[in-house]
PDB file of N, CA and C in Angstrom:
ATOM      1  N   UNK A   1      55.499  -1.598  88.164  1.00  0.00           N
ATOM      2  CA  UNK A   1      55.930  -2.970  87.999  1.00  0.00           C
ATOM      3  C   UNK A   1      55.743  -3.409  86.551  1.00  0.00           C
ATOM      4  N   UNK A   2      54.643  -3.051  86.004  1.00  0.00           N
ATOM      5  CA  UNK A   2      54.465  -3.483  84.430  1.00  0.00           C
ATOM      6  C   UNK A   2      55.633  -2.974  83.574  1.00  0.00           C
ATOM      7  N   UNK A   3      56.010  -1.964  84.181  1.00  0.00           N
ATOM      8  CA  UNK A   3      57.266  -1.228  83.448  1.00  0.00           C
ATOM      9  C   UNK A   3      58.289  -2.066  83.055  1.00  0.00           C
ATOM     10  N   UNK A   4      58.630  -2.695  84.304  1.00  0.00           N
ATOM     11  CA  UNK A   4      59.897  -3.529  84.621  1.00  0.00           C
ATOM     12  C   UNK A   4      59.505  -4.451  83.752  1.00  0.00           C
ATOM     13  N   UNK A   5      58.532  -5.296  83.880  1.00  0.00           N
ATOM     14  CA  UNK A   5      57.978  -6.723  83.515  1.00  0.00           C
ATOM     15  C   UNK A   5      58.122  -5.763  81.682  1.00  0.00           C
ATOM     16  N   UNK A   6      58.148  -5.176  81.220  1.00  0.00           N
ATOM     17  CA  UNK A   6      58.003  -4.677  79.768  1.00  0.00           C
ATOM     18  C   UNK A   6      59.646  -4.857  79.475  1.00  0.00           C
ATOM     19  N   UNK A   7      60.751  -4.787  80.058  1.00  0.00           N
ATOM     20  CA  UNK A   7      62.129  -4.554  79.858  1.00  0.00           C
ATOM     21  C   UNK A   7      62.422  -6.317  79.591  1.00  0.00           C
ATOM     22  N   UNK A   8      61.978  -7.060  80.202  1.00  0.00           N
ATOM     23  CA  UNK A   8      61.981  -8.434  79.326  1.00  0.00           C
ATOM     24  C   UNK A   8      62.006  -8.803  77.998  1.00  0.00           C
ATOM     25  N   UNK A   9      60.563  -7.956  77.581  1.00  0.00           N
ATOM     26  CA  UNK A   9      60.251  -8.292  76.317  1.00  0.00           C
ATOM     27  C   UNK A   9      60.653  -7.302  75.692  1.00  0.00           C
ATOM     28  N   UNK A  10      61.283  -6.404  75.579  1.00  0.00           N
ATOM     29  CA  UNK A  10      62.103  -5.527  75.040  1.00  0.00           C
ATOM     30  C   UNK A  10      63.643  -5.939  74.845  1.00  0.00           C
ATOM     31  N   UNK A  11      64.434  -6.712  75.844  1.00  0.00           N
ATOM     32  CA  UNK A  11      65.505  -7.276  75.597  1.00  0.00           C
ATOM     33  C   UNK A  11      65.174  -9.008  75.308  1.00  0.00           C
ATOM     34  N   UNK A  12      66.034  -9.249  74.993  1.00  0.00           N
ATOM     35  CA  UNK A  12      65.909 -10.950  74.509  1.00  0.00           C
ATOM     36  C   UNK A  12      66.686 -11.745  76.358  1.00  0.00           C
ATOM     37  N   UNK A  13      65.466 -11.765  77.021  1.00  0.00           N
ATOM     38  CA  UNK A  13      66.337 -11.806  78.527  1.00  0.00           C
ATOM     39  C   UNK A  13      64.723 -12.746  79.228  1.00  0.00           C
ATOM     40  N   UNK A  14      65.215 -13.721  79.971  1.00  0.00           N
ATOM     41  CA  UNK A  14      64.165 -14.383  80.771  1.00  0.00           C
ATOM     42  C   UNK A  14      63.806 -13.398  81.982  1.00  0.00           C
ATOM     43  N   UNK A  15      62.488 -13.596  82.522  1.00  0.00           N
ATOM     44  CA  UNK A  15      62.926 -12.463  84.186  1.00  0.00           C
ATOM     45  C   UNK A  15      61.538 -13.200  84.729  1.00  0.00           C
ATOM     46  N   UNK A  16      62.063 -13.313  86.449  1.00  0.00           N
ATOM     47  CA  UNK A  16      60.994 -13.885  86.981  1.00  0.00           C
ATOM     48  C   UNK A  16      61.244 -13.146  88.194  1.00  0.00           C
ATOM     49  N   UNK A  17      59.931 -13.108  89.042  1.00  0.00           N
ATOM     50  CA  UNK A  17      59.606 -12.323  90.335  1.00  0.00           C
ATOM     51  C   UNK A  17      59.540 -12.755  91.059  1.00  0.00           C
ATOM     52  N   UNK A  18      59.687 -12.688  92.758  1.00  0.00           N
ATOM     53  CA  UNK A  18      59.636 -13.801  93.284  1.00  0.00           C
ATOM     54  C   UNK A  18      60.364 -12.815  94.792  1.00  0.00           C
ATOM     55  N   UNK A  19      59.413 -12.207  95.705  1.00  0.00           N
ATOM     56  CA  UNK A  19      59.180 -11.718  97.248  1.00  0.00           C
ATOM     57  C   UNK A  19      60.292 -10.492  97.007  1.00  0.00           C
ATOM     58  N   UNK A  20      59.717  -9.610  96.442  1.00  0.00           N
ATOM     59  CA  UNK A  20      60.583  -8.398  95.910  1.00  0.00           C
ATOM     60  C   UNK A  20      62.647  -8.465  95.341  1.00  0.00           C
ATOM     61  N   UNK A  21      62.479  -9.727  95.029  1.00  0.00           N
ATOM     62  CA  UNK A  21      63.410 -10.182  93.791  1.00  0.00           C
ATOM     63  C   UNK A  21      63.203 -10.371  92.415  1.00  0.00           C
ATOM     64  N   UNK A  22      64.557  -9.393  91.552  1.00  0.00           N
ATOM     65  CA  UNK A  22      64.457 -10.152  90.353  1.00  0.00           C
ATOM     66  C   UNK A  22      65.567 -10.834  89.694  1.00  0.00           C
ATOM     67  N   UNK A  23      65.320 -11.978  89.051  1.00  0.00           N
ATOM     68  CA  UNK A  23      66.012 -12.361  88.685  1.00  0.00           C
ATOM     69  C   UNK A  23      66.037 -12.631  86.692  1.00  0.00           C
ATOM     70  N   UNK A  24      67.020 -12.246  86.518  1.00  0.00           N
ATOM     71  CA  UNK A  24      67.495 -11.810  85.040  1.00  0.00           C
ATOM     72  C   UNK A  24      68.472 -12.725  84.132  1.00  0.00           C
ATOM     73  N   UNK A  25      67.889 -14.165  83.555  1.00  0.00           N
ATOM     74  CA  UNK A  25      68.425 -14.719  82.765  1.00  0.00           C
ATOM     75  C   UNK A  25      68.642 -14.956  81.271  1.00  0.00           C
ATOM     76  N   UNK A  26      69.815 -14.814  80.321  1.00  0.00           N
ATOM     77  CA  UNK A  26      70.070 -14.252  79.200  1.00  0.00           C
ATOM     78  C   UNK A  26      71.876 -14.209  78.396  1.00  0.00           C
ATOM     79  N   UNK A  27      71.431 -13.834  77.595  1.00  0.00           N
ATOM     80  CA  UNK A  27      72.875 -13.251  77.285  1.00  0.00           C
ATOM     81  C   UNK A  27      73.485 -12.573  78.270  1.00  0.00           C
ATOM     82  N   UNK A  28      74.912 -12.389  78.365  1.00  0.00           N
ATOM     83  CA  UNK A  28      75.534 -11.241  79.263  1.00  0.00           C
ATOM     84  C   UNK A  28      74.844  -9.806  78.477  1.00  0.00           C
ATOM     85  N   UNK A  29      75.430  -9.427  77.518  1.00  0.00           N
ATOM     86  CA  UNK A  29      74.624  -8.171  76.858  1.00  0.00           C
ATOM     87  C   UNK A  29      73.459  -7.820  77.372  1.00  0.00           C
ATOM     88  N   UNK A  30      72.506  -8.681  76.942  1.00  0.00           N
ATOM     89  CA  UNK A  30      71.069  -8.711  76.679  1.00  0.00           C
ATOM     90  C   UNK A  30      70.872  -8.568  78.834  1.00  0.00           C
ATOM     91  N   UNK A  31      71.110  -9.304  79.640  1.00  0.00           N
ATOM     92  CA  UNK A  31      71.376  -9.005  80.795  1.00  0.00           C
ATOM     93  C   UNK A  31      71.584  -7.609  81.207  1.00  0.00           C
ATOM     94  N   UNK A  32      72.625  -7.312  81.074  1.00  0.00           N
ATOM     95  CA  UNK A  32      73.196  -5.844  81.766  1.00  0.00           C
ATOM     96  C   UNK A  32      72.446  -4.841  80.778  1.00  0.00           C
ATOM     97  N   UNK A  33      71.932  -5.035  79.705  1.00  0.00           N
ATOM     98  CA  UNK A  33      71.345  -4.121  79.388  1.00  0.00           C
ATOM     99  C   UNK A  33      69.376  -3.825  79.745  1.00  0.00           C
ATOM    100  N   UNK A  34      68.760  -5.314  80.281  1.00  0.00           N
ATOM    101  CA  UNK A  34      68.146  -5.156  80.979  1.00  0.00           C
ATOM    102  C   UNK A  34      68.161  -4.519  82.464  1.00  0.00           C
ATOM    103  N   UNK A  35      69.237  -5.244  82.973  1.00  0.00           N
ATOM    104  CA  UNK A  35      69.749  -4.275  84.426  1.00  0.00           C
ATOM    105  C   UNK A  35      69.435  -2.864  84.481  1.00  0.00           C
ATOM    106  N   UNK A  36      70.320  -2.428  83.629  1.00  0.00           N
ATOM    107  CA  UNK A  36      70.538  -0.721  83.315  1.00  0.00           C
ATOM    108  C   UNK A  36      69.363  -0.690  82.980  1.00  0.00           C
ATOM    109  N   UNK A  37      68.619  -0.926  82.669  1.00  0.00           N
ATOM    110  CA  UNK A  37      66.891  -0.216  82.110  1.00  0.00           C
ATOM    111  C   UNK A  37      66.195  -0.361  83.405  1.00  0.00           C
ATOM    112  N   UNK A  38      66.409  -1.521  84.315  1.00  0.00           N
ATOM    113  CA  UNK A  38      65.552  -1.676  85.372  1.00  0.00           C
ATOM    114  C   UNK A  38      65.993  -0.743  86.589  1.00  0.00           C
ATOM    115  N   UNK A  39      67.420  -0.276  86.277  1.00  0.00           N
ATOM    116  CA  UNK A  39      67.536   0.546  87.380  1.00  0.00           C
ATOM    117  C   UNK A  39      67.556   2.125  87.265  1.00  0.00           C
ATOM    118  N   UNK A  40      67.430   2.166  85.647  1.00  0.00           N
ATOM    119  CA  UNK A  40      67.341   3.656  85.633  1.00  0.00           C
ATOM    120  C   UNK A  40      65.757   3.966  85.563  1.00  0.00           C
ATOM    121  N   UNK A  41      64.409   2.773  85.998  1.00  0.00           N
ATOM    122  CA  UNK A  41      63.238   2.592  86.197  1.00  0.00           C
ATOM    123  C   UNK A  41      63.154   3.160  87.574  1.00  0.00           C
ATOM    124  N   UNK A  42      63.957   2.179  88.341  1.00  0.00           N
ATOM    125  CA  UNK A  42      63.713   2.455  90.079  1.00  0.00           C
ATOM    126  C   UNK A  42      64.201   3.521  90.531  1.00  0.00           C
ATOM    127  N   UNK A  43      65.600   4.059  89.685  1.00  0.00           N
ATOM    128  CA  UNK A  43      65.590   5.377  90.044  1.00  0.00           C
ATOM    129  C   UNK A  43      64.857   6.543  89.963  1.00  0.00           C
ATOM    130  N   UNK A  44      63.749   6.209  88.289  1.00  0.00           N
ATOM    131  CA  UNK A  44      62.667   7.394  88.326  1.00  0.00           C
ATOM    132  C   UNK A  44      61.943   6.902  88.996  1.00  0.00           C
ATOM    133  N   UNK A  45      61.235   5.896  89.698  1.00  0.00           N
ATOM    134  CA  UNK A  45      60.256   5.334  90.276  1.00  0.00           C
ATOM    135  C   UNK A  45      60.860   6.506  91.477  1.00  0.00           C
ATOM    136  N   UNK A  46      62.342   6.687  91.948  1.00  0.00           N
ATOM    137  CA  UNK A  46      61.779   6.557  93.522  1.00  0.00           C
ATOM    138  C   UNK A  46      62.259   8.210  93.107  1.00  0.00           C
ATOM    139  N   UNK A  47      62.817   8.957  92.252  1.00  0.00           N
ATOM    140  CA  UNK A  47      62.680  10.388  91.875  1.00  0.00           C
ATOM    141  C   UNK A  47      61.343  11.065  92.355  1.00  0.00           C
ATOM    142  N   UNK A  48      60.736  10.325  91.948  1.00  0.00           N
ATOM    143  CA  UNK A  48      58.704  10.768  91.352  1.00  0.00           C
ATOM    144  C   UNK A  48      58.144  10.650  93.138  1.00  0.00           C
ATOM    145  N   UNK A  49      58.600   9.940  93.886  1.00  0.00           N
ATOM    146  CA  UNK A  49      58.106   9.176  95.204  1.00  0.00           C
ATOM    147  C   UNK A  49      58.687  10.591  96.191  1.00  0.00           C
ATOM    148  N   UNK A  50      60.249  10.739  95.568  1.00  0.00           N
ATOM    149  CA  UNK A  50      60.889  11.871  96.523  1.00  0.00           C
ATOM    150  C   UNK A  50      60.510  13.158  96.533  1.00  0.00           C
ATOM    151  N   UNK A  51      59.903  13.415  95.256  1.00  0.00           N
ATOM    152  CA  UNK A  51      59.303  14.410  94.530  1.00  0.00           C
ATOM    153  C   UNK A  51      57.372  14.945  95.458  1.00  0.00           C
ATOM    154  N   UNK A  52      57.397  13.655  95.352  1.00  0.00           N
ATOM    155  CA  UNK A  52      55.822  13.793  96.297  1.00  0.00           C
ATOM    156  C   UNK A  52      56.207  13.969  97.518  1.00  0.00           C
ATOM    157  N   UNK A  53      56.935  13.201  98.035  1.00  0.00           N
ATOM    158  CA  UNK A  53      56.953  13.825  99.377  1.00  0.00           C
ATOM    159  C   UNK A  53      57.222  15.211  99.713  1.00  0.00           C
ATOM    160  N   UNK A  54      58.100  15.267  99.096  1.00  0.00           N
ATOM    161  CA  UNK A  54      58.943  16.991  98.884  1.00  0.00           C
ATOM    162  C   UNK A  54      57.395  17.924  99.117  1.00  0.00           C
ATOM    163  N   UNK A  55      56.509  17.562  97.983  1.00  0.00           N
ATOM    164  CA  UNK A  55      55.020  18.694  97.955  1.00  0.00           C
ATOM    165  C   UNK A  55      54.346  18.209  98.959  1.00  0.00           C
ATOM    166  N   UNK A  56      54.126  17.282  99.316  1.00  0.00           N
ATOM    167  CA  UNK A  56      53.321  17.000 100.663  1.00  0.00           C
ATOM    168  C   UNK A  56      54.228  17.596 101.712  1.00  0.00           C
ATOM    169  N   UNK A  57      55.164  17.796 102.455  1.00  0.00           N
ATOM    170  CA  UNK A  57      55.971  18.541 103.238  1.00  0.00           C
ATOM    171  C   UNK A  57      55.825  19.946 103.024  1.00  0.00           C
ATOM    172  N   UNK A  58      56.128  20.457 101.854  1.00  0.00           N
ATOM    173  CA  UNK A  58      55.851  21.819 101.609  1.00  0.00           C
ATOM    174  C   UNK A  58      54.570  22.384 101.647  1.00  0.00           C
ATOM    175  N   UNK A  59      53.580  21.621 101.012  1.00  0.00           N
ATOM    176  CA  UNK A  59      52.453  21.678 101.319  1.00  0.00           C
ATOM    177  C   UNK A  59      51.725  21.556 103.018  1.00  0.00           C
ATOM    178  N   UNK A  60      52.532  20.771 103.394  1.00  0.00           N
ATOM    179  CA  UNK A  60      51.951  21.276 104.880  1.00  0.00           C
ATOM    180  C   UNK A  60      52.269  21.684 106.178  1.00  0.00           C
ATOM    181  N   UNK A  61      53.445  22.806 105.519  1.00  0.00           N
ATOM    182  CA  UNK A  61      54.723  23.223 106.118  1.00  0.00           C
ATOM    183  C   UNK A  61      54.411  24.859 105.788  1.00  0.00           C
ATOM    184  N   UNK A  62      53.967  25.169 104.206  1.00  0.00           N
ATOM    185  CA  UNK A  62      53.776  26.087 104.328  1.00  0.00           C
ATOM    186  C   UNK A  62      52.672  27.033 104.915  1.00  0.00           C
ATOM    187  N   UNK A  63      52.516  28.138 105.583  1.00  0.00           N
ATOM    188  CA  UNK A  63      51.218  28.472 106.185  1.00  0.00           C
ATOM    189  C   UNK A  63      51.310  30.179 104.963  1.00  0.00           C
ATOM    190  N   UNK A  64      49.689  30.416 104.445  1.00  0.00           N
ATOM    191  CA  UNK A  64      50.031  31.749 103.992  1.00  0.00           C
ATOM    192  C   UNK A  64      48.894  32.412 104.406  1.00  0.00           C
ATOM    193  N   UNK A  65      49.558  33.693 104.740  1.00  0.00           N
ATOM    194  CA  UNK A  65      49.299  34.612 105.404  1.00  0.00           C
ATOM    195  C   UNK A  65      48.681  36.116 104.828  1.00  0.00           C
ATOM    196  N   UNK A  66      48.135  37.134 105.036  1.00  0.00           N
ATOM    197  CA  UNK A  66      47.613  38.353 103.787  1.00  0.00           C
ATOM    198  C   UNK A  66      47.858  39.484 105.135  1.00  0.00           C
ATOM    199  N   UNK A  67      48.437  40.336 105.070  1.00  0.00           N
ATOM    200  CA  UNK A  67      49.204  41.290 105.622  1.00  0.00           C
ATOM    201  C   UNK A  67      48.532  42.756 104.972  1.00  0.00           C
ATOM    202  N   UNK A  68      47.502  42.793 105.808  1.00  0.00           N
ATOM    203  CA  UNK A  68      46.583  44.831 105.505  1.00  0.00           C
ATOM    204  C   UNK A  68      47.280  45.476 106.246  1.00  0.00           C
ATOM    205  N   UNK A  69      47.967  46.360 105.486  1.00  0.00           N
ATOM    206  CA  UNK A  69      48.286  47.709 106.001  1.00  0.00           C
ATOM    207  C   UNK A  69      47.450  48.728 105.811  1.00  0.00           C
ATOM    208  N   UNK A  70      47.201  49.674 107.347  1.00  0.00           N
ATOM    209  CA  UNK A  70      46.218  50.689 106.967  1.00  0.00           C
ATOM    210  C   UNK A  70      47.233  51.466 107.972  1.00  0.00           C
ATOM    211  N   UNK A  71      46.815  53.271 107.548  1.00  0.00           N
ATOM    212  CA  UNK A  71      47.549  53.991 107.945  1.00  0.00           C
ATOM    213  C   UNK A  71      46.903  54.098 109.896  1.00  0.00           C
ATOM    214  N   UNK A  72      47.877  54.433 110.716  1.00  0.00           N
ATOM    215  CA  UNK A  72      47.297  54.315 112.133  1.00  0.00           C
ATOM    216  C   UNK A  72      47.399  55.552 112.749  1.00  0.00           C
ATOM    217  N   UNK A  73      47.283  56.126 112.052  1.00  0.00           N
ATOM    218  CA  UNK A  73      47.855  57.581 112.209  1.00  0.00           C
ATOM    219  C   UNK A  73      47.489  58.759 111.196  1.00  0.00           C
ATOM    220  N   UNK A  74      45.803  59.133 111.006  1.00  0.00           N
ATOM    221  CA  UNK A  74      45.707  59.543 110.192  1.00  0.00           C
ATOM    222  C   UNK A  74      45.767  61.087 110.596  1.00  0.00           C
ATOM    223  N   UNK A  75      46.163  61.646 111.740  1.00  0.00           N
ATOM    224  CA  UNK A  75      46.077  62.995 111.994  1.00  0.00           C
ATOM    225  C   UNK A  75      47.699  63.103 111.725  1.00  0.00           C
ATOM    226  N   UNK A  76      47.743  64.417 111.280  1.00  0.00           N
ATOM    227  CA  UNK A  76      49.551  64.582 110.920  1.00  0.00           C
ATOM    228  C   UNK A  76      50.277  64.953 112.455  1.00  0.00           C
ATOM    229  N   UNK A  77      51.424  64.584 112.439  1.00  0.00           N
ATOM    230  CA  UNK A  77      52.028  64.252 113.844  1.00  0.00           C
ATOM    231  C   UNK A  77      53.543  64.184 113.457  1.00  0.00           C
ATOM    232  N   UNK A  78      54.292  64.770 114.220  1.00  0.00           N
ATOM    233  CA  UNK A  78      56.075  64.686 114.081  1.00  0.00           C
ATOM    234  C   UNK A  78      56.386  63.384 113.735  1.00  0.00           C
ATOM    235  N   UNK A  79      56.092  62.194 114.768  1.00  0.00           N
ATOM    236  CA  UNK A  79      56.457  61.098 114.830  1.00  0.00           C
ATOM    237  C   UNK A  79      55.918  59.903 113.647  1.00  0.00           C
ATOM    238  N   UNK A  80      54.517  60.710 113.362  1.00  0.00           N
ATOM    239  CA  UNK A  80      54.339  59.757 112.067  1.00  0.00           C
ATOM    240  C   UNK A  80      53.330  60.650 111.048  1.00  0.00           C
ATOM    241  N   UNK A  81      54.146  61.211 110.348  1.00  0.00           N
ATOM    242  CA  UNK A  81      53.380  61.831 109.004  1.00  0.00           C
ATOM    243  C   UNK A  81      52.473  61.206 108.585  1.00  0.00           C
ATOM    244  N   UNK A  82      51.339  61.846 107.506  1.00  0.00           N
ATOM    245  CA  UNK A  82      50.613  60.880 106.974  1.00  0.00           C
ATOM    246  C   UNK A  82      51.027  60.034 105.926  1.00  0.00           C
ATOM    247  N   UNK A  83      52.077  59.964 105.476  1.00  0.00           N
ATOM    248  CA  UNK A  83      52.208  58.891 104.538  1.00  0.00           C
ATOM    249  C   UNK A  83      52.663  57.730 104.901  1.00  0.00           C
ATOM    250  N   UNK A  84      52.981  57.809 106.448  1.00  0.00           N
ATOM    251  CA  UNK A  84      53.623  56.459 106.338  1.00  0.00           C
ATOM    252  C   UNK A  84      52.294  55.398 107.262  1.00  0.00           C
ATOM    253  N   UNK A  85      52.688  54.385 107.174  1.00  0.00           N
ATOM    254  CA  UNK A  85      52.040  52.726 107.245  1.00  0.00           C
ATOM    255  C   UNK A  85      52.449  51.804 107.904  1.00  0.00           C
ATOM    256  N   UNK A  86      51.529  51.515 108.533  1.00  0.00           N
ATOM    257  CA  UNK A  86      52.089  50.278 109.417  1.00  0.00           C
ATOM    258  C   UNK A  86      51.129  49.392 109.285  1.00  0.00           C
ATOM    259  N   UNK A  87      51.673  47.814 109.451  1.00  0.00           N
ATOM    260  CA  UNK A  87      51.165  47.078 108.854  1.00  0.00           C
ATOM    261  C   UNK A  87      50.627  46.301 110.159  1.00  0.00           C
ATOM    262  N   UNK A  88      49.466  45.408 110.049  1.00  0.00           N
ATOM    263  CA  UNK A  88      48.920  44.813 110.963  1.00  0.00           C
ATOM    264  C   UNK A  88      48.971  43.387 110.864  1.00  0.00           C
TER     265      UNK A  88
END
Protein backbone atom coordinates (compact mmCIF):
# COMPACT_ATOMS: atom_id res chain seq x y z
CA UNK A 1 0.00 0.00 0.00
CA UNK A 2 2.85 2.55 0.75
CA UNK A 3 3.84 1.78 -2.76
CA UNK A 4 0.69 3.04 -4.22
CA UNK A 5 0.36 5.96 -1.67
CA UNK A 6 4.27 6.85 -3.15
CA UNK A 7 2.76 7.14 -6.98
CA UNK A 8 0.96 10.39 -5.73
CA UNK A 9 3.88 12.05 -4.82
CA UNK A 10 5.72 10.99 -7.68
CA UNK A 11 3.06 12.31 -10.15
CA UNK A 12 1.59 15.83 -9.60
CA UNK A 13 -2.00 13.92 -8.86
CA UNK A 14 -4.32 14.17 -5.55
CA UNK A 15 -5.26 10.38 -4.28
CA UNK A 16 -7.41 9.43 -1.45
CA UNK A 17 -8.45 5.93 0.06
CA UNK A 18 -11.46 5.13 1.14
CA UNK A 19 -12.99 0.94 1.75
CA UNK A 20 -10.61 -0.54 -0.88
CA UNK A 21 -11.13 2.48 -3.39
CA UNK A 22 -8.99 4.80 -5.10
CA UNK A 23 -9.61 7.71 -6.20
CA UNK A 24 -7.18 9.82 -8.53
CA UNK A 25 -7.54 13.58 -8.96
CA UNK A 26 -5.27 15.72 -11.39
CA UNK A 27 -4.32 16.51 -14.71
CA UNK A 28 -5.58 14.00 -17.38
CA UNK A 29 -1.73 13.15 -18.02
CA UNK A 30 -0.60 13.29 -14.61
CA UNK A 31 -3.89 10.87 -13.91
CA UNK A 32 -3.44 8.06 -16.39
CA UNK A 33 -0.04 8.10 -15.73
CA UNK A 34 -0.62 7.51 -12.11
CA UNK A 35 -3.22 4.78 -13.12
CA UNK A 36 -0.65 2.91 -15.22
CA UNK A 37 1.86 2.92 -12.26
CA UNK A 38 -0.87 1.76 -9.86
CA UNK A 39 -1.78 -1.01 -11.97
CA UNK A 40 1.36 -2.24 -13.15
CA UNK A 41 1.84 -2.24 -8.90
CA UNK A 42 -1.25 -4.60 -8.46
CA UNK A 43 -0.23 -6.58 -11.13
CA UNK A 44 3.26 -7.30 -9.43
CA UNK A 45 1.54 -7.27 -6.13
CA UNK A 46 -0.69 -10.14 -7.23
CA UNK A 47 2.39 -11.86 -9.63
CA UNK A 48 4.45 -12.23 -6.19
CA UNK A 49 0.94 -13.59 -4.30
CA UNK A 50 0.51 -16.18 -7.44
CA UNK A 51 4.01 -16.97 -7.21
CA UNK A 52 3.64 -18.03 -3.42
CA UNK A 53 1.00 -19.93 -3.81
CA UNK A 54 2.45 -21.78 -6.76
CA UNK A 55 5.55 -22.88 -3.87
CA UNK A 56 3.22 -23.54 -1.18
CA UNK A 57 1.26 -26.09 -3.56
CA UNK A 58 4.38 -27.52 -4.84
CA UNK A 59 5.76 -27.59 -1.72
CA UNK A 60 3.11 -29.65 -0.36
CA UNK A 61 2.31 -31.62 -3.27
CA UNK A 62 5.62 -32.72 -3.69
CA UNK A 63 6.57 -35.99 -1.68
CA UNK A 64 10.50 -37.17 -2.09
CA UNK A 65 11.39 -40.32 -2.01
CA UNK A 66 15.34 -42.27 -1.99
CA UNK A 67 15.11 -45.50 -3.99
CA UNK A 68 18.20 -48.37 -2.72
CA UNK A 69 18.87 -50.68 -5.09
CA UNK A 70 20.64 -53.78 -3.92
CA UNK A 71 21.34 -56.76 -5.98
CA UNK A 72 18.56 -59.74 -4.95
CA UNK A 73 20.19 -62.20 -6.48
CA UNK A 74 23.58 -62.60 -5.55
CA UNK A 75 24.12 -66.33 -6.60
CA UNK A 76 24.54 -66.45 -10.54
CA UNK A 77 21.31 -67.84 -12.10
CA UNK A 78 19.90 -67.88 -15.92
CA UNK A 79 17.14 -65.63 -14.98
CA UNK A 80 19.16 -63.05 -13.19
CA UNK A 81 22.95 -62.73 -13.62
CA UNK A 82 24.90 -60.99 -11.20
CA UNK A 83 24.94 -57.74 -12.57
CA UNK A 84 21.71 -56.92 -12.72
CA UNK A 85 19.48 -54.87 -9.88
CA UNK A 86 16.46 -54.43 -8.68
CA UNK A 87 15.37 -51.75 -6.94
CA UNK A 88 13.35 -51.65 -3.70
Amino acid sequence: MDEIRKVGDQQDVEMSFNAGRITIEGMREEVDKAKDAIYELMRKFQKERWLDEEAKLVADTVQWSIMVCVNLCPSPSPLFPPSSTNCV
